[in-house]
PDB file of N, CA and C in Angstrom:
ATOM      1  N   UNK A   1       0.842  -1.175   0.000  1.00  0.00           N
ATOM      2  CA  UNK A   1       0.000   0.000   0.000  1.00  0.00           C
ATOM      3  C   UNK A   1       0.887   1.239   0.000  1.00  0.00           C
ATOM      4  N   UNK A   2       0.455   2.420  -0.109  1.00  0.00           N
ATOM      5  CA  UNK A   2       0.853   3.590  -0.855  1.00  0.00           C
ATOM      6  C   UNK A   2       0.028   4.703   0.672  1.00  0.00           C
ATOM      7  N   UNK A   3       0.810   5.284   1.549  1.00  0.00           N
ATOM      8  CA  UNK A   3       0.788   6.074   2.275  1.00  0.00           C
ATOM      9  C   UNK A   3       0.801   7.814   1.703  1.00  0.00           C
ATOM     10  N   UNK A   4       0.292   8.522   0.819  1.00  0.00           N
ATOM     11  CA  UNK A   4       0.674   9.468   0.325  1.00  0.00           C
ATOM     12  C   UNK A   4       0.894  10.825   1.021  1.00  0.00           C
ATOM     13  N   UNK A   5       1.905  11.802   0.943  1.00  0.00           N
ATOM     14  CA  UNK A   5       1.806  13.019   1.634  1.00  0.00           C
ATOM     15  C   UNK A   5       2.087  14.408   0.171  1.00  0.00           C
ATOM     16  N   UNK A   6       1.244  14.639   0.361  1.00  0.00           N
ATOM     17  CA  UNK A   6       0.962  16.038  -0.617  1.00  0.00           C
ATOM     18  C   UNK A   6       1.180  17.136  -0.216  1.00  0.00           C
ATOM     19  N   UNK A   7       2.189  17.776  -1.488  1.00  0.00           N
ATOM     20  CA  UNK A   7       2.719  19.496  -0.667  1.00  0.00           C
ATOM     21  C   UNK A   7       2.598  20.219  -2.060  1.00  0.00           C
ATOM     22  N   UNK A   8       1.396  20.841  -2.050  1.00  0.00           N
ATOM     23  CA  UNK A   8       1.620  22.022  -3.192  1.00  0.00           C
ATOM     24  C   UNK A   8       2.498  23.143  -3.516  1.00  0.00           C
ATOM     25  N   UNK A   9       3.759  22.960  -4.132  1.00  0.00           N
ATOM     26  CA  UNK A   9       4.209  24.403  -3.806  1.00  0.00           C
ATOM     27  C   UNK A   9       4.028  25.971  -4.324  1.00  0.00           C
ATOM     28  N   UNK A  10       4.378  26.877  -3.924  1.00  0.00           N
ATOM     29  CA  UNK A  10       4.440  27.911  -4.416  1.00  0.00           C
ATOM     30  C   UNK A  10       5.222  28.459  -4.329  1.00  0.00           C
ATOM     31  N   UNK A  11       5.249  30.255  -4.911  1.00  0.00           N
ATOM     32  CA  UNK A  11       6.606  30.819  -4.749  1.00  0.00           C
ATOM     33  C   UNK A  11       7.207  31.120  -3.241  1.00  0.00           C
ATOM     34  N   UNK A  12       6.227  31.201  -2.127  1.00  0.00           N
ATOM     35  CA  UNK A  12       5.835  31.962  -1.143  1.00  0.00           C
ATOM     36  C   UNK A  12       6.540  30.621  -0.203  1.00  0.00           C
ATOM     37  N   UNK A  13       6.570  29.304  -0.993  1.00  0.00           N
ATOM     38  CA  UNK A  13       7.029  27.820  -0.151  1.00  0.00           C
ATOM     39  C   UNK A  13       8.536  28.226   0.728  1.00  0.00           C
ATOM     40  N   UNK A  14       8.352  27.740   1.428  1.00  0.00           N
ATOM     41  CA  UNK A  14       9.488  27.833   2.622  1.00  0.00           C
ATOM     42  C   UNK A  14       9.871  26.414   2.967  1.00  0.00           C
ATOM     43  N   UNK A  15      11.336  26.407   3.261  1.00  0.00           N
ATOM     44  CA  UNK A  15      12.127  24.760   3.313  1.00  0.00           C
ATOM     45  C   UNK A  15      11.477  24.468   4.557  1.00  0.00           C
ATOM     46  N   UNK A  16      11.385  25.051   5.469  1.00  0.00           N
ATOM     47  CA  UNK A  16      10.381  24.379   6.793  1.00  0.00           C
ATOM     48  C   UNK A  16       8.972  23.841   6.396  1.00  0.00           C
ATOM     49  N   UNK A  17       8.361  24.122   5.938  1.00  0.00           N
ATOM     50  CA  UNK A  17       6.945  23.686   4.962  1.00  0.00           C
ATOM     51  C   UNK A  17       7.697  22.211   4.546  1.00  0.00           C
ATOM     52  N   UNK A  18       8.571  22.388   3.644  1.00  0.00           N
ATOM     53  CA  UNK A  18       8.840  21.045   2.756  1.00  0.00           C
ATOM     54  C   UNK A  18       9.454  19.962   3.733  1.00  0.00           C
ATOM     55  N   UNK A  19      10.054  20.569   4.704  1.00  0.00           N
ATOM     56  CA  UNK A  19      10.815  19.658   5.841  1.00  0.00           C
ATOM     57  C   UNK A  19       9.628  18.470   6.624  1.00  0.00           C
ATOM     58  N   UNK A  20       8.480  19.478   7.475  1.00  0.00           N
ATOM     59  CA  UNK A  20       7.849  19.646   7.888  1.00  0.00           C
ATOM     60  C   UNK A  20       7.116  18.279   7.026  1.00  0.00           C
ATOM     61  N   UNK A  21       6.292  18.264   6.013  1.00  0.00           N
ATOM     62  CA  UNK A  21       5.943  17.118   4.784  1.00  0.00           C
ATOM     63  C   UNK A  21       6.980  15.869   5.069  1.00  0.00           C
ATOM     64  N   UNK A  22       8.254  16.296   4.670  1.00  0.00           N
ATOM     65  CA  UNK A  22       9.297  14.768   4.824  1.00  0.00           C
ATOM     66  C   UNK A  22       8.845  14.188   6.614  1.00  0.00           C
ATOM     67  N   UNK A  23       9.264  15.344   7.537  1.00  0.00           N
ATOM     68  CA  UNK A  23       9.545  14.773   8.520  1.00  0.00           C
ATOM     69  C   UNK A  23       7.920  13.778   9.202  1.00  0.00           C
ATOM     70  N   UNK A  24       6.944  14.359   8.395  1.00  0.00           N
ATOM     71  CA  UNK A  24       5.622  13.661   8.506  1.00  0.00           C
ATOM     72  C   UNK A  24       5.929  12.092   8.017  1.00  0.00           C
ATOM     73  N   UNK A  25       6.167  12.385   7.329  1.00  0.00           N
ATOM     74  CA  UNK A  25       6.281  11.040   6.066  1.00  0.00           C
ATOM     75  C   UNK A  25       7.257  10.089   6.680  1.00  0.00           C
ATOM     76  N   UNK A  26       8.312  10.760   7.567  1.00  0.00           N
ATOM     77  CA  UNK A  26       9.697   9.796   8.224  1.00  0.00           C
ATOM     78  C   UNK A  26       8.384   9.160   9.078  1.00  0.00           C
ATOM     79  N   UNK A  27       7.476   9.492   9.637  1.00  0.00           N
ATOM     80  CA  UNK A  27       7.150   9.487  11.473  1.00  0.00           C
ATOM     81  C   UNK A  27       6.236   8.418  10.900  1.00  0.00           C
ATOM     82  N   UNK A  28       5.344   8.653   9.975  1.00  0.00           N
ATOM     83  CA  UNK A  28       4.222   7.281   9.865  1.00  0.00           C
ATOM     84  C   UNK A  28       4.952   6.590   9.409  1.00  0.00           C
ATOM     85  N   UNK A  29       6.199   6.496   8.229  1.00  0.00           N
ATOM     86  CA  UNK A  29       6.927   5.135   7.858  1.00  0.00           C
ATOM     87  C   UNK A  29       7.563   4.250   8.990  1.00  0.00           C
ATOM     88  N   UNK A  30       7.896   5.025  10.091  1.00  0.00           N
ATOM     89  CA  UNK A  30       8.164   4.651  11.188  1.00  0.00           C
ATOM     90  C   UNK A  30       7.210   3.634  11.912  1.00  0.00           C
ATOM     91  N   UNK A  31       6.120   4.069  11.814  1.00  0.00           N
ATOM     92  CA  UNK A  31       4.905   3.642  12.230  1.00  0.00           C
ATOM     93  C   UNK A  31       4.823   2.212  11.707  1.00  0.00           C
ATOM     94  N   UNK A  32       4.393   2.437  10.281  1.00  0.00           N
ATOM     95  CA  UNK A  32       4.082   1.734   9.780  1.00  0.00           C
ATOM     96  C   UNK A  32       5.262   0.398   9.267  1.00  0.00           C
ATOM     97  N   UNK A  33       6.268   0.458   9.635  1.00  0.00           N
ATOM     98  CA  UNK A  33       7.546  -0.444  10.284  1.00  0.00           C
ATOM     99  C   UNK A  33       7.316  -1.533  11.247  1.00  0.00           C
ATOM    100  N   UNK A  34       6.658  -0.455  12.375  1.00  0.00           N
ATOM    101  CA  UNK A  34       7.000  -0.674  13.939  1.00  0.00           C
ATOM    102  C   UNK A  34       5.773  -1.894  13.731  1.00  0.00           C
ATOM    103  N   UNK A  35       5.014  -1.199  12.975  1.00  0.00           N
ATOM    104  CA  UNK A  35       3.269  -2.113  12.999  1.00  0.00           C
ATOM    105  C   UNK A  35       3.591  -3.334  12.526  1.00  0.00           C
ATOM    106  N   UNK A  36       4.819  -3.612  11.312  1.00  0.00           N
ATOM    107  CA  UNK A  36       4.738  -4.814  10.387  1.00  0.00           C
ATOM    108  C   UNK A  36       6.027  -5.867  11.347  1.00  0.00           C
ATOM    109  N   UNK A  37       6.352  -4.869  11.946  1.00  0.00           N
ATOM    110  CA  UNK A  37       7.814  -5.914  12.864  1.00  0.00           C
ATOM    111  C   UNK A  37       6.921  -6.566  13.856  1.00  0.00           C
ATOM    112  N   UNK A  38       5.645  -6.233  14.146  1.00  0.00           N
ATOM    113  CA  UNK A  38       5.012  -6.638  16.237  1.00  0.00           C
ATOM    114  C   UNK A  38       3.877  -7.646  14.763  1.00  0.00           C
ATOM    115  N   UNK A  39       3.671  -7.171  14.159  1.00  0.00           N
ATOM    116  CA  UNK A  39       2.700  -7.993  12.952  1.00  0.00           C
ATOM    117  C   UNK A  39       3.953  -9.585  12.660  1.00  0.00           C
ATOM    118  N   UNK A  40       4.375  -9.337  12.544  1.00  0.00           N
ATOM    119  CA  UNK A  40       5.992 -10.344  11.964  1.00  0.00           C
ATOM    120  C   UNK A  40       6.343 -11.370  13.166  1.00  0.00           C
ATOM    121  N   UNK A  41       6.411 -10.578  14.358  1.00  0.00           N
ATOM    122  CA  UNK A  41       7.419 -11.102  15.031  1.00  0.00           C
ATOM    123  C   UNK A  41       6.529 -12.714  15.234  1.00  0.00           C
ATOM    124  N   UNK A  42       5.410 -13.057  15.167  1.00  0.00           N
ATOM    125  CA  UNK A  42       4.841 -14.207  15.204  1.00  0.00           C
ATOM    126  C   UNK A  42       5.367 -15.146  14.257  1.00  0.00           C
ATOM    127  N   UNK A  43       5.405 -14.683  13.017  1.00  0.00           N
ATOM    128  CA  UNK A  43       6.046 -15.517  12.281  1.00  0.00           C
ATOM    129  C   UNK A  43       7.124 -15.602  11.592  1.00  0.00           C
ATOM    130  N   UNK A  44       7.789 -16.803  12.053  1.00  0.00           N
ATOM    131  CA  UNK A  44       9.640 -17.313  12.379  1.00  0.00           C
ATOM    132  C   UNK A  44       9.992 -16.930  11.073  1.00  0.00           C
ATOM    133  N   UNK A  45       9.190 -17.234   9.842  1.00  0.00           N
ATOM    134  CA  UNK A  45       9.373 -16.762   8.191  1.00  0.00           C
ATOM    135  C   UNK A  45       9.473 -15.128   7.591  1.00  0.00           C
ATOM    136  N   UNK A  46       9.774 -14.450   8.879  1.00  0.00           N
ATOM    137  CA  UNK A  46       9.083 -13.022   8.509  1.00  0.00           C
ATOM    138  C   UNK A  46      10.371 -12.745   7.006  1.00  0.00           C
ATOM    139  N   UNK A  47       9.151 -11.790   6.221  1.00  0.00           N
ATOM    140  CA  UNK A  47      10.461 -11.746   4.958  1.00  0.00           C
ATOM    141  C   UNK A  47      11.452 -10.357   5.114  1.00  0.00           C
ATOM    142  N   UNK A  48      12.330 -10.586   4.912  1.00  0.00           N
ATOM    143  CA  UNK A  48      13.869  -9.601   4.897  1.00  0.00           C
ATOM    144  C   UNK A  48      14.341  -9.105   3.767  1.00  0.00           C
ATOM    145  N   UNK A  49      14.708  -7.656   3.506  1.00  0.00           N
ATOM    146  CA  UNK A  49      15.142  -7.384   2.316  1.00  0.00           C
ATOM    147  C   UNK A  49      16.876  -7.245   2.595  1.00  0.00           C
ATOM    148  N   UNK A  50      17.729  -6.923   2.055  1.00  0.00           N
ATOM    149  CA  UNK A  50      19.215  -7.011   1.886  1.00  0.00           C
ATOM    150  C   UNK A  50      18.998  -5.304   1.558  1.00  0.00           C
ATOM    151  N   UNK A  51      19.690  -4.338   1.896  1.00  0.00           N
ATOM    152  CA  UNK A  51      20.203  -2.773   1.694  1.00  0.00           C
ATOM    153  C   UNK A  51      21.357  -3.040   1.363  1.00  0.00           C
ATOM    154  N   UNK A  52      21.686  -2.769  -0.141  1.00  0.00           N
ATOM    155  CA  UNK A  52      22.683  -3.213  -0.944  1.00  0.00           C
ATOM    156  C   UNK A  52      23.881  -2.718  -0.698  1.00  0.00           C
ATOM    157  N   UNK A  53      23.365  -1.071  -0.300  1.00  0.00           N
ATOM    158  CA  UNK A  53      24.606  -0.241  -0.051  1.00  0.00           C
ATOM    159  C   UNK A  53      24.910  -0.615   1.589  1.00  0.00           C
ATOM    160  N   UNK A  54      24.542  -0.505   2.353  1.00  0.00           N
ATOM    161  CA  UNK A  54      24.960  -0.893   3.294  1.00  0.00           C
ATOM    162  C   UNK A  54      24.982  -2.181   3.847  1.00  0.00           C
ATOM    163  N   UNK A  55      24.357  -3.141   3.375  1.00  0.00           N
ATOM    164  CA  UNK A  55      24.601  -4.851   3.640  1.00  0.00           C
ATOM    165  C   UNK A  55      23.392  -5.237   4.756  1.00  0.00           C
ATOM    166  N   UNK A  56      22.709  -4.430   5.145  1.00  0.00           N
ATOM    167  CA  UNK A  56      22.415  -4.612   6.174  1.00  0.00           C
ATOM    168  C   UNK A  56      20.642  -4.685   6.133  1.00  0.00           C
ATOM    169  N   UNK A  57      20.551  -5.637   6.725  1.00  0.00           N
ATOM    170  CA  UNK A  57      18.703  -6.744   6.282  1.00  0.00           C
ATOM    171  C   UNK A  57      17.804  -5.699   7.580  1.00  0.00           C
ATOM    172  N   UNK A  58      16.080  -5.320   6.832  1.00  0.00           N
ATOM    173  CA  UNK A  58      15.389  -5.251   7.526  1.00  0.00           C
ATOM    174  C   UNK A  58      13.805  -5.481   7.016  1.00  0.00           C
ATOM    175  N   UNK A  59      12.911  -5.668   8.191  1.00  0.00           N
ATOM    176  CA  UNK A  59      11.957  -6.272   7.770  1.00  0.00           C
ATOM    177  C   UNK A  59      11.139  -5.724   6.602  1.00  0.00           C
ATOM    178  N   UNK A  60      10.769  -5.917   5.962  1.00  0.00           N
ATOM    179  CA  UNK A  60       9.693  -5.818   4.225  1.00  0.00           C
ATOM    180  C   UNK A  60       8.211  -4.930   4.932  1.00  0.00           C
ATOM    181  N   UNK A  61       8.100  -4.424   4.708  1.00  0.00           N
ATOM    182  CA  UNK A  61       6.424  -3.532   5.016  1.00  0.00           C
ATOM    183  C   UNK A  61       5.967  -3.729   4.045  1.00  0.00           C
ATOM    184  N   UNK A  62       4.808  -3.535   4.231  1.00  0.00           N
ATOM    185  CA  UNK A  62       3.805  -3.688   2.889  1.00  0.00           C
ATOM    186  C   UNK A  62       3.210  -1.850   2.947  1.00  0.00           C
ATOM    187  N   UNK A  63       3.218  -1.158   3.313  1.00  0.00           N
ATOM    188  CA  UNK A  63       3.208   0.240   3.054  1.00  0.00           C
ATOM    189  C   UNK A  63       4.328   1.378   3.159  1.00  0.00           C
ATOM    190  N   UNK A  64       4.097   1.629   1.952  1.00  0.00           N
ATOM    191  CA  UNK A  64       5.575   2.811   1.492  1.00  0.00           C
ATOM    192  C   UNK A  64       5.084   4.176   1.655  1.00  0.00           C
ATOM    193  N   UNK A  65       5.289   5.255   2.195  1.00  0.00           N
ATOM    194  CA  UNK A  65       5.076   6.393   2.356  1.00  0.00           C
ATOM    195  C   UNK A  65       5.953   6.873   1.346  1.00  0.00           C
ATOM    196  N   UNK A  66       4.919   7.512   0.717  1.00  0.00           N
ATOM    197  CA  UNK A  66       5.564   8.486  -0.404  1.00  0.00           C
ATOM    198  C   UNK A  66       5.494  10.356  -0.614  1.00  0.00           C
ATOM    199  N   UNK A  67       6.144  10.759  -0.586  1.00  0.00           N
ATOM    200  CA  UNK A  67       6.196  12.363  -0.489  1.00  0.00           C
ATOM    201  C   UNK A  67       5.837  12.776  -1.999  1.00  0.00           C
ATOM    202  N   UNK A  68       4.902  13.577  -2.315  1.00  0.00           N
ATOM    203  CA  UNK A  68       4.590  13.936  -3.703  1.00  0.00           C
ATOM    204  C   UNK A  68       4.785  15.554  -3.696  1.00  0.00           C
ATOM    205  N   UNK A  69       5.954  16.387  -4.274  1.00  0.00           N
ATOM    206  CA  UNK A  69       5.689  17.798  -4.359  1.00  0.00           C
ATOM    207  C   UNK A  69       5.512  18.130  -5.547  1.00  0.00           C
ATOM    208  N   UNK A  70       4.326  18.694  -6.011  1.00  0.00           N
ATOM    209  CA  UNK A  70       3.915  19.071  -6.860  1.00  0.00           C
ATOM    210  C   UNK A  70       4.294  20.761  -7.288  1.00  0.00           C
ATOM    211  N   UNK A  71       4.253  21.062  -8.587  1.00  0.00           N
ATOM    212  CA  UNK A  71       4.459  22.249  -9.117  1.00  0.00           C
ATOM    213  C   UNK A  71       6.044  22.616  -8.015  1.00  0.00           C
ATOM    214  N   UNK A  72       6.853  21.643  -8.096  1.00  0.00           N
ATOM    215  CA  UNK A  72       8.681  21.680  -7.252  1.00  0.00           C
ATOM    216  C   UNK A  72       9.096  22.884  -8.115  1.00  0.00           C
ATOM    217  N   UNK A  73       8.955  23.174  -8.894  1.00  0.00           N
ATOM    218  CA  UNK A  73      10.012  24.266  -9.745  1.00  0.00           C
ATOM    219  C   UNK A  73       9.059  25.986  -9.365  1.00  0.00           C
ATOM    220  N   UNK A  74       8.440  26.110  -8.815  1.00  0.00           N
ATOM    221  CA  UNK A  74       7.649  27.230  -8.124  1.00  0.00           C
ATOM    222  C   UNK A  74       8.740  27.896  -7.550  1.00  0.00           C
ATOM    223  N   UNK A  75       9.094  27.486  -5.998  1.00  0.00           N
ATOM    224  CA  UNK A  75       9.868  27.877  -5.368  1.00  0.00           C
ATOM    225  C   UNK A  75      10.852  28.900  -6.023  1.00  0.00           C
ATOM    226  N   UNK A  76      11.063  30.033  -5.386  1.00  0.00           N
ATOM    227  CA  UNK A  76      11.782  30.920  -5.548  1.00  0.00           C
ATOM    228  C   UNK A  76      13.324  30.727  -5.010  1.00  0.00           C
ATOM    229  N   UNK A  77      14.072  30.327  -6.287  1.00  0.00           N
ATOM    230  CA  UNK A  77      15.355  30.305  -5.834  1.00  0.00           C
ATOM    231  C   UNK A  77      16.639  31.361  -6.377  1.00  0.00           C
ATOM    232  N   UNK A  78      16.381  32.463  -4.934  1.00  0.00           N
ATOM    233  CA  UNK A  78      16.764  33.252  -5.324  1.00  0.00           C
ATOM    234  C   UNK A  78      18.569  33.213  -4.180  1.00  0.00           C
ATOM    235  N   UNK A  79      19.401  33.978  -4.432  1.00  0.00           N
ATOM    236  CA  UNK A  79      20.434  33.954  -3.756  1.00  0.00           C
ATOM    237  C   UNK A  79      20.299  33.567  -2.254  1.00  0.00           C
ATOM    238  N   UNK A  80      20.730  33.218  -1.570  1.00  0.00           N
ATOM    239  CA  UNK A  80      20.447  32.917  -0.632  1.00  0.00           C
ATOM    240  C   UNK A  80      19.021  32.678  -0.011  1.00  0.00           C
ATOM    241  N   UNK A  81      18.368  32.196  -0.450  1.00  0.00           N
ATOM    242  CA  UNK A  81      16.814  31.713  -0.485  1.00  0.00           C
ATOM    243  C   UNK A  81      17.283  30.303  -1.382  1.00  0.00           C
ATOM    244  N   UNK A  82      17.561  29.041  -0.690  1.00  0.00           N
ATOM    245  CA  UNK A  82      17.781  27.634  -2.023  1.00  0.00           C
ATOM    246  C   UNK A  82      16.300  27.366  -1.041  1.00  0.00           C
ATOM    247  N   UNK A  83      15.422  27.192  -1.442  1.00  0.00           N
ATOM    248  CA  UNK A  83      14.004  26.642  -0.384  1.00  0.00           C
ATOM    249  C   UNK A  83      14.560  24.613  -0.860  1.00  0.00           C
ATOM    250  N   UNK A  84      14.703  24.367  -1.984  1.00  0.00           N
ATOM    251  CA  UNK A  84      14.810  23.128  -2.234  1.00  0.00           C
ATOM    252  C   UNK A  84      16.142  22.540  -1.711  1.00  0.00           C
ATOM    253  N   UNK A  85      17.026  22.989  -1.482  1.00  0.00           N
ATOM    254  CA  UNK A  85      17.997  22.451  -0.861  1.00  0.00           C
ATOM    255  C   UNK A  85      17.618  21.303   0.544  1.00  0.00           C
ATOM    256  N   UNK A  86      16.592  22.258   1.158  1.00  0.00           N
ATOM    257  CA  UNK A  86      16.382  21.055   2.549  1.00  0.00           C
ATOM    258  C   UNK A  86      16.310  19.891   1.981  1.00  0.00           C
ATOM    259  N   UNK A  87      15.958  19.310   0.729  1.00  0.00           N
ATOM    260  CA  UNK A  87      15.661  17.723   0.442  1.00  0.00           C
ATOM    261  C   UNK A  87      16.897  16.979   0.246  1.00  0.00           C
ATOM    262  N   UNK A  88      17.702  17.660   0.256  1.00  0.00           N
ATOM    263  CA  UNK A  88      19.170  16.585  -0.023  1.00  0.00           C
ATOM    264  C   UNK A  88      19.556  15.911   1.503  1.00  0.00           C
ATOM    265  N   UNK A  89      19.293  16.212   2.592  1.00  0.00           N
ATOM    266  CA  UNK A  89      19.378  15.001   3.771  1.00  0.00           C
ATOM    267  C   UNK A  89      18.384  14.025   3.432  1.00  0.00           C
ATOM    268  N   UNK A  90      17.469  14.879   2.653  1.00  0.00           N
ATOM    269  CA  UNK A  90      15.936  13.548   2.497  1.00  0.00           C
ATOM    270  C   UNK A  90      16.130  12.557   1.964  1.00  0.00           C
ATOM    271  N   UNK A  91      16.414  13.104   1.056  1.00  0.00           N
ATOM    272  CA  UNK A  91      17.481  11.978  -0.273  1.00  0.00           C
ATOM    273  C   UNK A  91      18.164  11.166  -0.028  1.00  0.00           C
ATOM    274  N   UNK A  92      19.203  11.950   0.744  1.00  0.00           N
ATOM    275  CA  UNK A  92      19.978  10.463   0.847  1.00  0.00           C
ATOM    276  C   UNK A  92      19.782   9.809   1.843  1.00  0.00           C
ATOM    277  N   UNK A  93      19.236   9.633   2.718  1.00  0.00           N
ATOM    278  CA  UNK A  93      18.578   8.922   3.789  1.00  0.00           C
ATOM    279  C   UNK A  93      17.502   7.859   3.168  1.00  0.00           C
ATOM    280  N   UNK A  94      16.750   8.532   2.012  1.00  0.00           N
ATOM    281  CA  UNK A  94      15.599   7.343   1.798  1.00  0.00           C
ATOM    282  C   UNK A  94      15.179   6.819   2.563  1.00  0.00           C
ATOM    283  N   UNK A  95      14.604   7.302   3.362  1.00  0.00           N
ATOM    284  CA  UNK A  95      13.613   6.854   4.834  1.00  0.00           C
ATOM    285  C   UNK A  95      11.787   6.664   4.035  1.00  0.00           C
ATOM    286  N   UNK A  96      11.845   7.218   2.946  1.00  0.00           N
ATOM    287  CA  UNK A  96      10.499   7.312   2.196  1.00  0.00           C
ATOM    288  C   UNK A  96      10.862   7.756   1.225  1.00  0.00           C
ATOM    289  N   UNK A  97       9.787   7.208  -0.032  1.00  0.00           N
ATOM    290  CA  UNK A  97       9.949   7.280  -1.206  1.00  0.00           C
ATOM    291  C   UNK A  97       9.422   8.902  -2.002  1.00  0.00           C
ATOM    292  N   UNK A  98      10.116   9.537  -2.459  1.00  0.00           N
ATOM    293  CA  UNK A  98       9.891  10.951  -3.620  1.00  0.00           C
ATOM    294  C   UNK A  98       9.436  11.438  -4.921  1.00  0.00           C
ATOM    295  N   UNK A  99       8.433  12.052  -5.093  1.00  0.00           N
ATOM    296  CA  UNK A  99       8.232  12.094  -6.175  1.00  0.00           C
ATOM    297  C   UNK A  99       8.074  13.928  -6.510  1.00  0.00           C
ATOM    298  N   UNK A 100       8.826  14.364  -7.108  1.00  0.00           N
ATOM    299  CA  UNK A 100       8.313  15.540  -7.792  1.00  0.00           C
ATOM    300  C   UNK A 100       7.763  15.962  -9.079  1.00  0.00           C
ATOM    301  N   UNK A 101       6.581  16.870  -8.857  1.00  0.00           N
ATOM    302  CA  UNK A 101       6.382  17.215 -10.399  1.00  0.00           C
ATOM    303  C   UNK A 101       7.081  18.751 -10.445  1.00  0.00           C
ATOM    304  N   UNK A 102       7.267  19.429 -11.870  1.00  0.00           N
ATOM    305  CA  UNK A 102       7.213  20.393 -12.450  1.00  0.00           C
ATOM    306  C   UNK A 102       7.512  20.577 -13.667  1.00  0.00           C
ATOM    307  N   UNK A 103       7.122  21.948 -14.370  1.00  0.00           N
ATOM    308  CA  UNK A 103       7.298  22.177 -15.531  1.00  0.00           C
ATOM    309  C   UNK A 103       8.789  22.797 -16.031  1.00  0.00           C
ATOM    310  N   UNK A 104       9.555  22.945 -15.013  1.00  0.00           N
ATOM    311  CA  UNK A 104      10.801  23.255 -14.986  1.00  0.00           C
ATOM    312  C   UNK A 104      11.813  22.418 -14.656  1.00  0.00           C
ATOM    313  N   UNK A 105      13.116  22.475 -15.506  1.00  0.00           N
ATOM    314  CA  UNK A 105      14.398  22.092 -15.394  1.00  0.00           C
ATOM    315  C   UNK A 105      14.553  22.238 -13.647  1.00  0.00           C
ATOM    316  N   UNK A 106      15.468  20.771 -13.570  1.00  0.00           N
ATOM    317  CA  UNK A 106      16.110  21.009 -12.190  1.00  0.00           C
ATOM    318  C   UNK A 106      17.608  21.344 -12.340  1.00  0.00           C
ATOM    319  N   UNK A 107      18.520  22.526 -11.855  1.00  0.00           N
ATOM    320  CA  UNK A 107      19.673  22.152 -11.724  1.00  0.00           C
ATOM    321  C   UNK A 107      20.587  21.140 -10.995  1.00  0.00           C
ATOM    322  N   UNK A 108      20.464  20.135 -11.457  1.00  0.00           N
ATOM    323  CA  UNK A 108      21.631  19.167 -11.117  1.00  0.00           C
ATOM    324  C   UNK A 108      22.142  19.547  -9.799  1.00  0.00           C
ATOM    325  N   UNK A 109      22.822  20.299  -9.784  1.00  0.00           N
ATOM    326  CA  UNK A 109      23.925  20.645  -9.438  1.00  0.00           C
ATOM    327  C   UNK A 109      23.504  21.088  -8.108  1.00  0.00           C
ATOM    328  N   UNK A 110      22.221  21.608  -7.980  1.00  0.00           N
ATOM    329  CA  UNK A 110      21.512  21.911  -6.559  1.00  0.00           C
ATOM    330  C   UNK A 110      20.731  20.749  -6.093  1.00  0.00           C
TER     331      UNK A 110
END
């Protein structure tokens, strides 16, 4: 199953807003972990995935929390204003799955 969290942005969007969305999305995946490990622990077969990059096995959930920001290229990124920058701890953590839309180029590089 598919946990969804929706963040419309605009120009006016602030990285605490977008944080605020992830850190929602960390707290029920959490949840919804904690629910499938006390669900599991009955049975001796519980299934395990392998984390490739780090080697290291944990239990399979059957619900993925996913972050959806829509209209992402809104945000005003102006000199010292990066509002999208907060997502790069998000990223690489992958604690929950990302999806952005927009009608604009992303720079790479940010």
């Amino acid at each position: 199953a598919i946990d969804s969290f929706f963040y419309q942005c605009s120009e006016q969007s602030t990285s605490a807003q977008i944080a605020a969305v992830f850190d929602a999305a960390i707290e029920r995946q959490s949840f919804h972990n904690r629910q499938q490990s006390q669900q599991g622990s009955a049975d001796r077969y519980q299934p395990v995935e392998e984390d490739v990059e780090s080697g290291m096995h944990r239990a399979k959930t059957s619900t993925l929390c996913v972050v959806f920001l829509d209209e992402a290229g809104l945000p005003v990124e102006e000199k010292g204003k990066m509002v999208l920058k907060v997502l790069h701890p998000y990223l690489d953590d992958r604690k929950v799955a990302f999806v952005a839309l927009s009608n604009h180029w992303f720079d790479s590089a940010n």
